[in-house]
C-alpha atoms as a PDB file:
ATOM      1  CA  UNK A   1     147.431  26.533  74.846  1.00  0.00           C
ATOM      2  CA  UNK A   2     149.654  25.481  77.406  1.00  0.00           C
ATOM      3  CA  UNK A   3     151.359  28.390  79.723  1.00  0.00           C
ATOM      4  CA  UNK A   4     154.947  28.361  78.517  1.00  0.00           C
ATOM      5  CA  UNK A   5     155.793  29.275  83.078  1.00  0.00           C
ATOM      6  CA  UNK A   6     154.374  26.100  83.849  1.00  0.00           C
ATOM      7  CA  UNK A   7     155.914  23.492  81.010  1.00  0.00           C
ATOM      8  CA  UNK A   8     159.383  25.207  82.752  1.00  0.00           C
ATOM      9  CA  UNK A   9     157.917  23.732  85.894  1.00  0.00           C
ATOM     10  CA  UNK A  10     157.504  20.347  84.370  1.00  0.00           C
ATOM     11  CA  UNK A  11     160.516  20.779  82.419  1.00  0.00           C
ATOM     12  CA  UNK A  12     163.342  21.637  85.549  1.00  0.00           C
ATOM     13  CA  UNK A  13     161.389  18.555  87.722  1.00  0.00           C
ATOM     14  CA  UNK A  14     162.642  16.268  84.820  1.00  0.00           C
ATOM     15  CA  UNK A  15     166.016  17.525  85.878  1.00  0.00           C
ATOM     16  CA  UNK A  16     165.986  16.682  89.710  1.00  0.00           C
ATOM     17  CA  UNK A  17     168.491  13.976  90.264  1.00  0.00           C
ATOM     18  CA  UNK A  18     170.840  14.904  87.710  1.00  0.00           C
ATOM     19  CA  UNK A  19     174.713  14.872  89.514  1.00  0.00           C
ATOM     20  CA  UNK A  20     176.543  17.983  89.580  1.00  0.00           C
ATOM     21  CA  UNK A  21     178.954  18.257  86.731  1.00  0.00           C
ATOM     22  CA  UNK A  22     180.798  22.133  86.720  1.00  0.00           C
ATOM     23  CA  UNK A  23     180.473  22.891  83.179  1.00  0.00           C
ATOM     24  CA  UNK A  24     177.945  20.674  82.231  1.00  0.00           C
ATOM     25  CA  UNK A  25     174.433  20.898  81.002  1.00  0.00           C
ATOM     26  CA  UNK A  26     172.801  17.483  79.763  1.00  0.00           C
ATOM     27  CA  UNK A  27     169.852  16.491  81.462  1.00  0.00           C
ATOM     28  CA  UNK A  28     170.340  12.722  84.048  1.00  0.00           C
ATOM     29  CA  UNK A  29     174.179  13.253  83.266  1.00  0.00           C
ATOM     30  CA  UNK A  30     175.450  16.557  85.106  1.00  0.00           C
ATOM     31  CA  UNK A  31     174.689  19.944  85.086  1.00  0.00           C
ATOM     32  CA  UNK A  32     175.756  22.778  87.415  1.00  0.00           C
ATOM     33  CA  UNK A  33     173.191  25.646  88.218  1.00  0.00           C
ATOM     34  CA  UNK A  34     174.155  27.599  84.235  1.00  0.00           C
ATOM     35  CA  UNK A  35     174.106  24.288  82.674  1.00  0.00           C
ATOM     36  CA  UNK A  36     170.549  23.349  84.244  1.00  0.00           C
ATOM     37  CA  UNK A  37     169.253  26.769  82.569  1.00  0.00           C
ATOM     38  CA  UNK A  38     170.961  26.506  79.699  1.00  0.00           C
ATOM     39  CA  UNK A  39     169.413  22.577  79.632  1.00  0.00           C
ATOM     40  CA  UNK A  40     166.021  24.327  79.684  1.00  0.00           C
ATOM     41  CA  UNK A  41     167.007  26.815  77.562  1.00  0.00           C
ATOM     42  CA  UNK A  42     167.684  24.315  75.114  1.00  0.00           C
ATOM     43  CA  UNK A  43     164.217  22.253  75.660  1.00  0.00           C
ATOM     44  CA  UNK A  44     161.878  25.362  75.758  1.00  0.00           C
ATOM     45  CA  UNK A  45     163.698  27.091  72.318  1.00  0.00           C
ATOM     46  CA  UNK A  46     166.466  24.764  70.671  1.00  0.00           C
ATOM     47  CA  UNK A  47     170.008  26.111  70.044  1.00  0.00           C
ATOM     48  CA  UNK A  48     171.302  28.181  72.733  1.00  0.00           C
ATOM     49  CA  UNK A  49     172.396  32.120  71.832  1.00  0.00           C
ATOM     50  CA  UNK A  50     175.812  32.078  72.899  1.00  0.00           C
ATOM     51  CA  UNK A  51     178.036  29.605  74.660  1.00  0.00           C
ATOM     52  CA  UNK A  52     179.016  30.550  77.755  1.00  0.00           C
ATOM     53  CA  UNK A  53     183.106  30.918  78.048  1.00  0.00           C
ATOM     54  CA  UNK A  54     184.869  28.535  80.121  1.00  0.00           C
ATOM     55  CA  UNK A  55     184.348  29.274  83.868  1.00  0.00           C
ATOM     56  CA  UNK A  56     185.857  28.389  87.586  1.00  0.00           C
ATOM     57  CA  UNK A  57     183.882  27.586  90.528  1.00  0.00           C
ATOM     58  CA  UNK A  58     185.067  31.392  91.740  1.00  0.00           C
ATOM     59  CA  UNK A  59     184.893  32.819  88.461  1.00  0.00           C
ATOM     60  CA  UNK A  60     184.511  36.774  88.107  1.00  0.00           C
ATOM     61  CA  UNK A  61     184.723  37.530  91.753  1.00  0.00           C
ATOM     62  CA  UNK A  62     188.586  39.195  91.130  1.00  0.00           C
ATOM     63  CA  UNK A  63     187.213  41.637  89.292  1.00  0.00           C
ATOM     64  CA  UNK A  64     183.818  41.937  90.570  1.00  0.00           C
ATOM     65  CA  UNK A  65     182.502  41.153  87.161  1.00  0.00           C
ATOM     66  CA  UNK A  66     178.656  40.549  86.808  1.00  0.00           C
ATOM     67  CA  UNK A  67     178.853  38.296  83.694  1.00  0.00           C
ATOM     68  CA  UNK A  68     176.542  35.851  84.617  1.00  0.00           C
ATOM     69  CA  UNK A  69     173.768  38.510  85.189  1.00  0.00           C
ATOM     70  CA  UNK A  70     175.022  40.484  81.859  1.00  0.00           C
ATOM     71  CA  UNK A  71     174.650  36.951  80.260  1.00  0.00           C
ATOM     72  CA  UNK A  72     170.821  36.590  81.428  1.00  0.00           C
ATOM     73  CA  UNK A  73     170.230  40.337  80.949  1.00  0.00           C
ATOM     74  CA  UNK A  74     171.222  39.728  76.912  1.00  0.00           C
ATOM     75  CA  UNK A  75     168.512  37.117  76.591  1.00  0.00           C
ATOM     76  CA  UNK A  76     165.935  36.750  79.071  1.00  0.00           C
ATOM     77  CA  UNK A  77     163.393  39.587  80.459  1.00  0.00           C
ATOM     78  CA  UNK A  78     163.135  40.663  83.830  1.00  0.00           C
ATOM     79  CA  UNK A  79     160.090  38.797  85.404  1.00  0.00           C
ATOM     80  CA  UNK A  80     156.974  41.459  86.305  1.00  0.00           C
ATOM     81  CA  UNK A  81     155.187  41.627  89.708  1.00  0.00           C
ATOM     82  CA  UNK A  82     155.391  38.995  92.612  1.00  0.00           C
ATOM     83  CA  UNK A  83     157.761  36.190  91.870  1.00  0.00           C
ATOM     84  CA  UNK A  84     155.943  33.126  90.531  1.00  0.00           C
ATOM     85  CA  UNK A  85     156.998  29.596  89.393  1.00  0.00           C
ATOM     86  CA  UNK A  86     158.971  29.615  86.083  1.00  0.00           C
ATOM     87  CA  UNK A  87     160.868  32.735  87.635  1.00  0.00           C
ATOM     88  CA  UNK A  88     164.651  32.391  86.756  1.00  0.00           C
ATOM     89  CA  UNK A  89     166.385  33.266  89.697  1.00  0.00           C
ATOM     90  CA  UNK A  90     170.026  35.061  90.187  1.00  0.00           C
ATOM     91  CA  UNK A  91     171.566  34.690  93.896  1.00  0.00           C
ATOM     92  CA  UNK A  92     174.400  36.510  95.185  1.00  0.00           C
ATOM     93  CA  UNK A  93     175.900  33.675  97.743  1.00  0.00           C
ATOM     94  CA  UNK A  94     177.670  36.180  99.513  1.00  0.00           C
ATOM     95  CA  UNK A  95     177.379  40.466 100.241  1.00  0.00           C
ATOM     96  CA  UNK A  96     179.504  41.971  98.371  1.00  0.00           C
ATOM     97  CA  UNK A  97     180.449  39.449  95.885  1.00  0.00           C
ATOM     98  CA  UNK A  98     179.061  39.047  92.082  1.00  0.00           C
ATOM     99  CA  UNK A  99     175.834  36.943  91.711  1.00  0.00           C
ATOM    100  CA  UNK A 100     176.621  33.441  90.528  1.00  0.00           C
ATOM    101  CA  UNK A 101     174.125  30.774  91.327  1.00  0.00           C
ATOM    102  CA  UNK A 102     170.853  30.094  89.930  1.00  0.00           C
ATOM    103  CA  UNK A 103     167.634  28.469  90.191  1.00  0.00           C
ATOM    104  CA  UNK A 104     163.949  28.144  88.883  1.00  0.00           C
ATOM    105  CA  UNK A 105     161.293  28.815  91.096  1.00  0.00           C
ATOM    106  CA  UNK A 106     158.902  26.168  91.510  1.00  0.00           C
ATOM    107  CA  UNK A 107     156.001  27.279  93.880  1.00  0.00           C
ATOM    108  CA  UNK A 108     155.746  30.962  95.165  1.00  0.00           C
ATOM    109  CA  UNK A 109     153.686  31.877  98.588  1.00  0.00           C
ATOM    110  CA  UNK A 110     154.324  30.890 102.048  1.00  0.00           C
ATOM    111  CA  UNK A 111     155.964  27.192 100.817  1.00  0.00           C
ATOM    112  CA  UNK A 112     157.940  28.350  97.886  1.00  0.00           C
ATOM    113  CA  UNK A 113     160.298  26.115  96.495  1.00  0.00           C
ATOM    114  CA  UNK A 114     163.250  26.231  93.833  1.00  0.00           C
ATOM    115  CA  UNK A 115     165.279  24.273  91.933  1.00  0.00           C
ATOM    116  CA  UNK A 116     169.241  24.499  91.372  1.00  0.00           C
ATOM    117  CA  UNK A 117     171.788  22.469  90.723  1.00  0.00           C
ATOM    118  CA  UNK A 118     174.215  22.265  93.909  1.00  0.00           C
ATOM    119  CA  UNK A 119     177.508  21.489  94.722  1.00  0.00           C
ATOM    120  CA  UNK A 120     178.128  17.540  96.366  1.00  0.00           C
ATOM    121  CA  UNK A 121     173.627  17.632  96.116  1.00  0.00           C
ATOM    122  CA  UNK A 122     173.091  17.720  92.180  1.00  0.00           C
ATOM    123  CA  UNK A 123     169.932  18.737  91.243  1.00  0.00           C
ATOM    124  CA  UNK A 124     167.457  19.061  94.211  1.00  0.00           C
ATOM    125  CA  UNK A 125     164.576  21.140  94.967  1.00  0.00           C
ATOM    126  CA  UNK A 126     164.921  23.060  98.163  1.00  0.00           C
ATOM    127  CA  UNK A 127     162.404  25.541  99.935  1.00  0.00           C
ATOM    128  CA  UNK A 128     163.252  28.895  99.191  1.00  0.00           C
ATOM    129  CA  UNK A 129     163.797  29.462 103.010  1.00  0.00           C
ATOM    130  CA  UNK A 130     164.577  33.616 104.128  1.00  0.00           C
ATOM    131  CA  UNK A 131     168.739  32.668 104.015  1.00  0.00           C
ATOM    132  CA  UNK A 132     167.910  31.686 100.016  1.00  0.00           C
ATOM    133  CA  UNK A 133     165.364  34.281  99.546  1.00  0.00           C
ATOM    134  CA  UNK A 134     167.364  37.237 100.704  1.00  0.00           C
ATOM    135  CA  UNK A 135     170.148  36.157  98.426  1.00  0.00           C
ATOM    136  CA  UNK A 136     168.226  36.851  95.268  1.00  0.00           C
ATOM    137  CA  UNK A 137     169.440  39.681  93.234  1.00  0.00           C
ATOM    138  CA  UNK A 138     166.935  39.125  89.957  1.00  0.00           C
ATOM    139  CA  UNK A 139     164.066  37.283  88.320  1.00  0.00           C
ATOM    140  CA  UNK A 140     164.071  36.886  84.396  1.00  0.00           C
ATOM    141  CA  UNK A 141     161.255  35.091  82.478  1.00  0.00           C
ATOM    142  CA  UNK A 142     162.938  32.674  80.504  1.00  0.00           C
ATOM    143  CA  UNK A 143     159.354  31.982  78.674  1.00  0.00           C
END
């Protein structure tokens, strides 16, 4: 049986590379940090639940709307216990401001890593250094 946390791993590597396209979510063409989840989404389970609604690069900060967290609330689970690779993970990018960037967590310990899709970088995997690790607000279990 193959652990459904670690295909996720092998899965979001496949994506490294991929440019940054806002909107997007098609793996080697673009994807920006949703689309890359909702790429996996679609790999790990097939059709995705809902399509997300059209979206700015500031989008919900006006109103201090936490859609994108309501959004993985609806249809992922909150991840249990220590974070660990396959975590999804929700960043706020700023105090005070909604949480709208996410990533996968690839290794967990002392050298953890992640993977997001970022702006002018596409799809890289970065160590989850203390300024990235103090900006996460939530871990779901996609699996």
């Amino acid at each position: 049986m193959v652990d459904p946390r670690a295909a996720l791993v092998v899965e979001v590597r496949r994506w490294i590379g991929t440019p940054y396209v806002h909107q997007a979510s098609v793996l080697g063409a673009g994807c920006d940090c949703l689309g890359l989840v909702r790429g996996l989404w679609r790999s790990l389970h097939g059709t995705e639940p809902e399509a997300p609604p059209p979206y700015g690069p500031d989008w919900a900060e006006a109103g201090g709307d936490e859609a994108l967290w309501q959004g993985l609330a609806r249809h992922l689970r909150p991840a249990p216990g220590a974070p660990a690779p396959g975590d999804v993970l929700l960043f706020r990018m700023r105090a005070r401001s909604v949480a709208k960037h996410l990533g996968v967590l690839t290794e967990a310990g002392p050298n953890a890593r992640f993977i997001h899709a970022y702006c002018g970088h596409g799809v890289v995997e970065s160590p989850l250094s203390q300024p990235w690790a103090r900006r996460i607000v939530a871990r779901f279990e996609m699996t």
